[in-house]
Protein backbone atom coordinates (compact mmCIF):
# COMPACT_ATOMS: atom_id res chain seq x y z
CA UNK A 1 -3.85 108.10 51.92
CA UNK A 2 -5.12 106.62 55.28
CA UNK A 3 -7.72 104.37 53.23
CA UNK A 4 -4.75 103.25 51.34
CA UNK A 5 -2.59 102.70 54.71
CA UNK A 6 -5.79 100.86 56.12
CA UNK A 7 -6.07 98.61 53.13
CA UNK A 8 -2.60 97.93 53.48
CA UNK A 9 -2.89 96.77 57.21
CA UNK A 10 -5.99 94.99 56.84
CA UNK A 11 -4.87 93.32 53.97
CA UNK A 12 -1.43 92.59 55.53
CA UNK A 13 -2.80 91.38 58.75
CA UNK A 14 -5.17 88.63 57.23
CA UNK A 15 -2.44 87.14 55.33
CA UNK A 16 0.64 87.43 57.44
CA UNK A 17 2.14 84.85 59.65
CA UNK A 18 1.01 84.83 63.27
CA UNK A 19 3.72 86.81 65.51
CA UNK A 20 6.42 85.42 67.53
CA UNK A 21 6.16 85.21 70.91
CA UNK A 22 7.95 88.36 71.76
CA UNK A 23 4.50 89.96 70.02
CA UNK A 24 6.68 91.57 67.43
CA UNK A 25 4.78 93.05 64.41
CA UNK A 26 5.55 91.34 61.13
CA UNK A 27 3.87 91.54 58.06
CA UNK A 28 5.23 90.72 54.44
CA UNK A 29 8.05 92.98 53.46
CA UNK A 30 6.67 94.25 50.11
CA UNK A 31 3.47 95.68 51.87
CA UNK A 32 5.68 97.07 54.62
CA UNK A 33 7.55 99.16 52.44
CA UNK A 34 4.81 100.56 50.42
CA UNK A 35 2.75 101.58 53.58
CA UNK A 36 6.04 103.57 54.75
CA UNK A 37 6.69 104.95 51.95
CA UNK A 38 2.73 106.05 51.12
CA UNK A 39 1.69 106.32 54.81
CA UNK A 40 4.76 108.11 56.07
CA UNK A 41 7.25 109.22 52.91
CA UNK A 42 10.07 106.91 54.42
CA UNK A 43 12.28 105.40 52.38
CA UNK A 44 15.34 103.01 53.05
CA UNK A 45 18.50 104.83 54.39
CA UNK A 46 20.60 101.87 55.96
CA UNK A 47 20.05 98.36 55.70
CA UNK A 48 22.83 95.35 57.47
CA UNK A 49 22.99 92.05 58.48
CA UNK A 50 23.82 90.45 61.31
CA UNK A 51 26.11 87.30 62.47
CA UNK A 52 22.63 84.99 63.41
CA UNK A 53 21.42 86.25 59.25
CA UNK A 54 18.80 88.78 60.76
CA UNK A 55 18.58 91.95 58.23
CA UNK A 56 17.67 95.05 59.54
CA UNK A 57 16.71 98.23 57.53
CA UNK A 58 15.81 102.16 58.53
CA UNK A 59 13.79 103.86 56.83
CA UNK A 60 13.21 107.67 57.53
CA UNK A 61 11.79 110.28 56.23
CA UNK A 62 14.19 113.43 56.60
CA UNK A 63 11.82 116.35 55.96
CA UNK A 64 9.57 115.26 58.62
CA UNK A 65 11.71 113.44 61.38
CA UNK A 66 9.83 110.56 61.34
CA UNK A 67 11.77 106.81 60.77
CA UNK A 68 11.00 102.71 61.33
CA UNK A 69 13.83 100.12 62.10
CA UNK A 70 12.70 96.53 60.52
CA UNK A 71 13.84 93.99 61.25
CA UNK A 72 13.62 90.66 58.34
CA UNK A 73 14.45 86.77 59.68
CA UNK A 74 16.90 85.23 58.05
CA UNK A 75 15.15 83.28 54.83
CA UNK A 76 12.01 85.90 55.13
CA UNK A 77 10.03 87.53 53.30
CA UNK A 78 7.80 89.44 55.72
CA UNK A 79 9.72 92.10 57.95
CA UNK A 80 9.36 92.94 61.41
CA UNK A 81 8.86 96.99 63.33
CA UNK A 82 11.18 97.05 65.81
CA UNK A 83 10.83 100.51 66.82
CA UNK A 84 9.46 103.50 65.28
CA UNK A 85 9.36 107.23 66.12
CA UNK A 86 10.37 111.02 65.08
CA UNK A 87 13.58 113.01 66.12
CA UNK A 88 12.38 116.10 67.66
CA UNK A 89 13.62 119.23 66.91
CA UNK A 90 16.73 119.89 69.33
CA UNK A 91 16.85 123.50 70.66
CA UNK A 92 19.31 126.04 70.11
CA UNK A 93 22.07 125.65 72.48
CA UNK A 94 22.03 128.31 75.20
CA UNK A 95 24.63 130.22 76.87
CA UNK A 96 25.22 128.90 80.44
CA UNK A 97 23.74 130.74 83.37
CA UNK A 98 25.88 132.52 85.73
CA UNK A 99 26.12 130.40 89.27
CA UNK A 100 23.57 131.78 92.06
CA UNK A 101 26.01 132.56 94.66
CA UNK A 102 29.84 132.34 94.68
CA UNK A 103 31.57 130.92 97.69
């Protein structure tokens, strides 16, 4: 799976546009999409639009916590990672202690 994910990248970063000047990460969409989805197991949950025409899509994986937020220029066909990560597992809640000293 990782030679397929490297493939992807290497393949995707000879071919793709050169990145804007914020140093965003783009690559074409279609490769994108199959490296989350082999490399990771995400798959689209939520995808919108914006006034300016920028789509944005999440894609997560729910068994694993893991997700990526694209963003796509309007017109484009490569997309661009605008954050990535994993939700952690949140721990039980706990009863509050009882104060230290009462005054």
């Amino acid at each position: 799976m990782n030679r397929l994910l490297g493939s992807a990248v290497a393949l995707a970063a000879a071919s793709a546009p050169h990145p804007a000047a914020s140093e965003l990460v783009c690559y074409p969409l279609a490769q994108i999409e199959h490296a989350l989805d082999g490399a990771f197991g995400e798959s689209r949950s939520f995808a919108g639009k914006d006034a300016a025409g920028i789509a944005y899509r999440l894609y997560l994986n729910s068994r694993t916590g893991s997700w990526s937020w694209i963003g796509i220029p309007a017109g484009a066909e490569i997309g661009c990672l605008i954050f990535a990560g994993r939700s952690d597992d949140t721990p039980a809640a706990q009863p509050p202690k009882p104060p230290l000293a009462q005054f």
